[in-house]
Protein backbone atom coordinates (compact mmCIF):
# COMPACT_ATOMS: atom_id res chain seq x y z
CA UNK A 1 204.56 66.46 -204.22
CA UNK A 2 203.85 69.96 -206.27
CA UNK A 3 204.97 70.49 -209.22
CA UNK A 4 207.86 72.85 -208.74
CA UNK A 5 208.52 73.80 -212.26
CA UNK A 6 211.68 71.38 -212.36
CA UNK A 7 213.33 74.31 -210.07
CA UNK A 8 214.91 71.39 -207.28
CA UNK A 9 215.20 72.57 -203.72
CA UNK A 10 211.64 74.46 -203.92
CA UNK A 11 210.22 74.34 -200.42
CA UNK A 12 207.07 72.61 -200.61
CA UNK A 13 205.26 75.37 -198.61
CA UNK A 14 205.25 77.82 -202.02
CA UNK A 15 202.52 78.07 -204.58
CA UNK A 16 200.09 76.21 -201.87
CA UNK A 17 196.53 76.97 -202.44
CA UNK A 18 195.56 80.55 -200.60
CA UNK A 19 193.91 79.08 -198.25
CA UNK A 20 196.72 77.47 -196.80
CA UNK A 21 198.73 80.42 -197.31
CA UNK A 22 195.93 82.45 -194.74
CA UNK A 23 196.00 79.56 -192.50
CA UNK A 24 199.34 79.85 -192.13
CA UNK A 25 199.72 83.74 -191.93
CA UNK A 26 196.47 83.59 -189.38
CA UNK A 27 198.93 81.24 -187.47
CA UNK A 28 201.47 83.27 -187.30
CA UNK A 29 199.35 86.45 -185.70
CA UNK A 30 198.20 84.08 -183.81
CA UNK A 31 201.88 83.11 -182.69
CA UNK A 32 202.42 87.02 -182.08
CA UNK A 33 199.78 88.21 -180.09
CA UNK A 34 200.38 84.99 -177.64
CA UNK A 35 203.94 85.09 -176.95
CA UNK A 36 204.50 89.14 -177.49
CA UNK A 37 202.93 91.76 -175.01
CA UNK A 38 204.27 94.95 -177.46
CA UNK A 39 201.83 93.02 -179.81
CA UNK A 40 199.27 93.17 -177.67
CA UNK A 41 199.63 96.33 -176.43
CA UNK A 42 200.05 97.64 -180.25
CA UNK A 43 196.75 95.55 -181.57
CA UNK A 44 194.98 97.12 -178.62
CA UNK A 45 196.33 100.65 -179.78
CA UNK A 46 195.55 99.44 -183.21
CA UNK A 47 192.01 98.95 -182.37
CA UNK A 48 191.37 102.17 -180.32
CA UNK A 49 192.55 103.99 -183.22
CA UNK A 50 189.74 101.96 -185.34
CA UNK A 51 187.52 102.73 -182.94
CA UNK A 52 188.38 106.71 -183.10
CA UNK A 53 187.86 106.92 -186.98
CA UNK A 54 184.57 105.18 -186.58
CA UNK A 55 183.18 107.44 -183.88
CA UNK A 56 184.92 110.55 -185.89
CA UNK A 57 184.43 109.89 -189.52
CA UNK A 58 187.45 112.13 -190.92
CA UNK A 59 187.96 111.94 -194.69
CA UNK A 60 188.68 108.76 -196.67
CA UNK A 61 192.73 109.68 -196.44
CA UNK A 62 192.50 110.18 -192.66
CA UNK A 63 191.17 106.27 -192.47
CA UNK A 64 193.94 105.33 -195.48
CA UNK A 65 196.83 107.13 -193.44
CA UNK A 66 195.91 105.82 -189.70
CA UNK A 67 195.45 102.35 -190.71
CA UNK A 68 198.70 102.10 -192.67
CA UNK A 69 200.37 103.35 -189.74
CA UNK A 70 198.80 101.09 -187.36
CA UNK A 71 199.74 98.32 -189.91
CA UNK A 72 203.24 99.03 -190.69
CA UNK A 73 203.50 98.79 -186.62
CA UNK A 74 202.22 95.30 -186.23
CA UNK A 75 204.00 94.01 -189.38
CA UNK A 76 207.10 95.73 -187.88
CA UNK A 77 206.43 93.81 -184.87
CA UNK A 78 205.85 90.61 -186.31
CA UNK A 79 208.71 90.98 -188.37
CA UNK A 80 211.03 91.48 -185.37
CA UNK A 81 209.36 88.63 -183.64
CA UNK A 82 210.13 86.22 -186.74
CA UNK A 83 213.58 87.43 -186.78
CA UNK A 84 214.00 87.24 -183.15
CA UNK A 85 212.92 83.61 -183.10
CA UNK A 86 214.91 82.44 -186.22
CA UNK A 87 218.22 84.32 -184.62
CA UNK A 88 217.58 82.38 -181.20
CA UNK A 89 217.07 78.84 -182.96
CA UNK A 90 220.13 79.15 -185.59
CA UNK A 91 222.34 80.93 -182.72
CA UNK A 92 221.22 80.12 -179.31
CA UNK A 93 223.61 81.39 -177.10
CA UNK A 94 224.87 85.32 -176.76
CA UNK A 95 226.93 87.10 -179.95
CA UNK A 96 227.62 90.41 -180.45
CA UNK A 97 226.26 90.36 -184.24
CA UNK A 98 222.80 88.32 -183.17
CA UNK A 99 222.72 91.51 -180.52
CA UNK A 100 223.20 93.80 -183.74
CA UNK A 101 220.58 91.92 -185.75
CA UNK A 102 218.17 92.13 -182.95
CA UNK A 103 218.78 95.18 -182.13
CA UNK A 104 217.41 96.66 -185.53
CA UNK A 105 214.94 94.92 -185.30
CA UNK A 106 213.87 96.53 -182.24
CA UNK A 107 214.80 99.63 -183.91
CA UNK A 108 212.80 99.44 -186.86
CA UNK A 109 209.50 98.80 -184.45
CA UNK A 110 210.39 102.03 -182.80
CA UNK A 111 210.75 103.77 -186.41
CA UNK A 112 207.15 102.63 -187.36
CA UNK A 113 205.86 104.00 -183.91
CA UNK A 114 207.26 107.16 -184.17
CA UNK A 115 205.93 107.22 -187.42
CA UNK A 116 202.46 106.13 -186.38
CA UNK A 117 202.71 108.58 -183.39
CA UNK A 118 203.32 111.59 -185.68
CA UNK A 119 200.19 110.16 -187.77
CA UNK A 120 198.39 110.65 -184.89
CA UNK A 121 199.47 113.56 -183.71
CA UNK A 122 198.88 115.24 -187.17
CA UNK A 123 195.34 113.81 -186.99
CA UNK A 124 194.68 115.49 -183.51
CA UNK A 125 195.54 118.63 -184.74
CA UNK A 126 193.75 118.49 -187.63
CA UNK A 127 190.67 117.65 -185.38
CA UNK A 128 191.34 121.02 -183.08
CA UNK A 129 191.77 122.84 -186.25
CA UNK A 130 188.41 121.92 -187.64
């Protein structure tokens, strides 16, 4: 059992060796991009967008910008997936404030597209400009 620093009620998944701590977060992308096709569609997006700062080399806060966009997406996404899956197992059947939870969930995805689609946009123009 770990040592838990005497605090009792500790879940014996903290403090783990990082190691573990990547297995499990691996596991959970894993989880994501299996049972979500906005995932999918988003690491796909993700990717291209990768792709489009390797072929066009903009300046080191073009690649800092773009990939914190495309990464506040999929965390976005895999946030609303974990909270979509804990909602359904502690509240299974239909309520108005799961809807709600869910809901802004959903929203906050949107939120980090929009943002990442202004990103790009901004990056496009830039482009033309130069």
């Amino acid at each position: 059992m770990p040592n838990d620093g005497g605090r009792a009620g500790v879940s014996p998944y903290k403090n783990r060796r990082l190691r573990l701590r990547l297995g499990f977060a691996l596991r959970g992308i894993a989880h994501g991009l299996t049972t979500e096709a906005s995932l999918k569609v988003q690491a796909v997006t993700g990717a291209a967008a990768l792709l489009a700062l390797l072929l066009l080399r903009p300046a080191p806060l073009w690649w800092a910008v773009v990939l914190s966009a495309c990464a506040a997406v999929l965390a976005a996404e895999l946030f609303n997936t974990a909270i979509e899956q804990l909602a359904d197992e502690l509240h299974p059947e239909d309520s108005a404030g799961i809807r709600i939870v869910k809901d802004c969930a959903a929203a906050a995805v949107l939120i980090a597209v929009l943002g990442a689609l202004g990103v790009g946009a901004a990056f496009a123009v830039q482009l033309i400009m130069n």
